[in-house]
Protein backbone atom coordinates (compact mmCIF):
# COMPACT_ATOMS: atom_id res chain seq x y z
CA UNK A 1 0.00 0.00 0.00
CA UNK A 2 0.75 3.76 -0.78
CA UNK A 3 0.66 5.69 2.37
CA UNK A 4 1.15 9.05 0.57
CA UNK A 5 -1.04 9.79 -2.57
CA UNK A 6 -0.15 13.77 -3.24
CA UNK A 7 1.89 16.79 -2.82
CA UNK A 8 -0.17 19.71 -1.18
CA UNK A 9 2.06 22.42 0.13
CA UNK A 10 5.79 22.80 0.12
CA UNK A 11 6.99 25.36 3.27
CA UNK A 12 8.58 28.74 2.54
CA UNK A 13 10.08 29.88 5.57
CA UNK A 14 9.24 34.15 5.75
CA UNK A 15 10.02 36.63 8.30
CA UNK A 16 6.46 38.92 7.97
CA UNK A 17 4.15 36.77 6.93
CA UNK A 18 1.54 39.77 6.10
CA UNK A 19 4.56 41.13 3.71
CA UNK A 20 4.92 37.29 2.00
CA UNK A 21 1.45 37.47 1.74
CA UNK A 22 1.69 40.84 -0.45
CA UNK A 23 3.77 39.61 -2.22
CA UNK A 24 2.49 36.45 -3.10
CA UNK A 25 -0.70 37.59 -4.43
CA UNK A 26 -0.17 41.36 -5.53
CA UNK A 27 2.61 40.66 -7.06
CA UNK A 28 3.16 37.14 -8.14
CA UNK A 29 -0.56 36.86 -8.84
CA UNK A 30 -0.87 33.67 -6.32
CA UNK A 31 -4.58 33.19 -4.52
CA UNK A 32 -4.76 33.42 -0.72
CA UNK A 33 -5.71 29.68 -0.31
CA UNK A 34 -5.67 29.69 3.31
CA UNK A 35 -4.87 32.06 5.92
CA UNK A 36 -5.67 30.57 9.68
CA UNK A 37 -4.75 31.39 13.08
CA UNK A 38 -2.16 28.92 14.42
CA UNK A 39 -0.08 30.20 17.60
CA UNK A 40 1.53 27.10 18.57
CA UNK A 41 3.21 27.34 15.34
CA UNK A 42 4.52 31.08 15.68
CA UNK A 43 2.00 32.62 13.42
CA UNK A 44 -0.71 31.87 10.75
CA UNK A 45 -0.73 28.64 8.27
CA UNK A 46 -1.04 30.49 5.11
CA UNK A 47 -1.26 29.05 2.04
CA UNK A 48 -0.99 30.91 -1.65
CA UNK A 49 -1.01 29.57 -5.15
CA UNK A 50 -1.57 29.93 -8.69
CA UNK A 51 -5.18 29.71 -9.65
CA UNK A 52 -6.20 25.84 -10.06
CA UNK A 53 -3.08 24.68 -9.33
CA UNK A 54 -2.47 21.46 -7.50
CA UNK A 55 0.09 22.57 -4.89
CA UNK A 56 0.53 25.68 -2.69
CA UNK A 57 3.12 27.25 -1.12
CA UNK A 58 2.96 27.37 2.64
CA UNK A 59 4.08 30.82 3.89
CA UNK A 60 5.61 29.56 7.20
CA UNK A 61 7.41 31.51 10.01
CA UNK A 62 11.12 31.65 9.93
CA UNK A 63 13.20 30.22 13.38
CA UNK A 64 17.13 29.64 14.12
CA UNK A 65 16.58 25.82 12.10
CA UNK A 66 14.04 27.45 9.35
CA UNK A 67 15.92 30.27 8.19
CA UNK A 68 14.53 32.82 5.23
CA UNK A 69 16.53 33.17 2.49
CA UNK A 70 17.34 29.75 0.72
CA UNK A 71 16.86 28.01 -2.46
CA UNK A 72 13.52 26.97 -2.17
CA UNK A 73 13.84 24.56 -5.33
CA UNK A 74 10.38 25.14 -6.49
CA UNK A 75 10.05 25.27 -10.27
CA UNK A 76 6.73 27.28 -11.51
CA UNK A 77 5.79 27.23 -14.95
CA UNK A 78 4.80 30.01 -17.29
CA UNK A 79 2.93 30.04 -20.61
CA UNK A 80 5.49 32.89 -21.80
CA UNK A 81 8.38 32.78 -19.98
CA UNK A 82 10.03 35.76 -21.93
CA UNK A 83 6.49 38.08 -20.93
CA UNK A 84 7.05 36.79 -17.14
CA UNK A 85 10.59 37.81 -17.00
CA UNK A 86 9.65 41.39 -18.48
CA UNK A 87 7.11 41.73 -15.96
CA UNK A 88 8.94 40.99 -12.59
CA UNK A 89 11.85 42.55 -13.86
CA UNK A 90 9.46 45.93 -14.75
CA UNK A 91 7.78 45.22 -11.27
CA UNK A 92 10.64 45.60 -9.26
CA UNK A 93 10.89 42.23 -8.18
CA UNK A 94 14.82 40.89 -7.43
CA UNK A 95 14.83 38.62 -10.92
CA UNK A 96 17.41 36.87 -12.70
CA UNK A 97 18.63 36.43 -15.86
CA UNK A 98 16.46 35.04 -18.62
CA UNK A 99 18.21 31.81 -20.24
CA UNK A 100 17.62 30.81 -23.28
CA UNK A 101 19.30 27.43 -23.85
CA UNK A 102 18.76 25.49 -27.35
CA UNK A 103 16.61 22.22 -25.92
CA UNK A 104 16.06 23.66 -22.56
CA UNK A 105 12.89 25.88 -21.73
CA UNK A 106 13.23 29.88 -21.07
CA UNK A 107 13.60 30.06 -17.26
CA UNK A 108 14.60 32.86 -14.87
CA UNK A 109 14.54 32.91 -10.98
CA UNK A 110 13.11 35.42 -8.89
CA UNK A 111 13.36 36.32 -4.82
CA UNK A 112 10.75 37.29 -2.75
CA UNK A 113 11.00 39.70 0.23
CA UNK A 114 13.08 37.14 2.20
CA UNK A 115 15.25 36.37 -0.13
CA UNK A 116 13.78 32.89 -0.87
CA UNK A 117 14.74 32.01 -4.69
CA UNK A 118 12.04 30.69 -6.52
CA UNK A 119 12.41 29.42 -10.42
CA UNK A 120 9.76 30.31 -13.30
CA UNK A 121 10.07 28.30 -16.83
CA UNK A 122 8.61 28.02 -19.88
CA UNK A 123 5.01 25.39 -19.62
């Protein structure tokens, strides 16, 4: 038997979760999926995503062992990578190079608020 059938949320640690937030839907275009009180934890469970997409990102509250600012590894995709790049870039957001590699799709990164690198390519 399968004990684990899916991939819901993947944690992004943030200092100000009410900034993340901001950012995660004003600017990245995300929808607040969640947003609920949860003390013991050190803030809120918030998740954000793209519209209809399968997983979210959990905006979670940053300690000594869950620092901000890392690699996050998550790879989003974008039906016009080139368009995506020209926005952030023309938003303000902290983006990356575009690359363009023959075989490869057009991907950039981008960091949030925190610092935490996130990775947009070509769907």
């Amino acid at each position: 038997m399968n004990h684990i059938s899916d991939i819901r949320t993947v944690g992004v640690p943030v200092t100000d979760q009410d900034q993340a937030v901001k950012f995660y839907t004003e600017t990245l275009g995300f929808e607040l999926v969640m947003d609920a009180p949860l003390p013991q934890f050190g803030g809120r469970w918030i998740v954000v995503a793209p519209a209809g997409a399968a997983v979210g990102i959990a905006l979670v509250p940053a300690k000594d062992e869950i620092p901000a600012g890392v690699d996050t590894g998550i790879r989003m995709a974008s039906p016009d990578a080139g368009a995506a790049h020209q926005h952030f870039l023309a938003a303000g957001v902290d983006t990356g190079e575009l690359l363009e590699w023959p075989g490869v799709p057009a991907m950039f990164s981008l960091r949030d608020p925190d610092g935490n690198r996130l990775y947009i390519s070509q769907a």
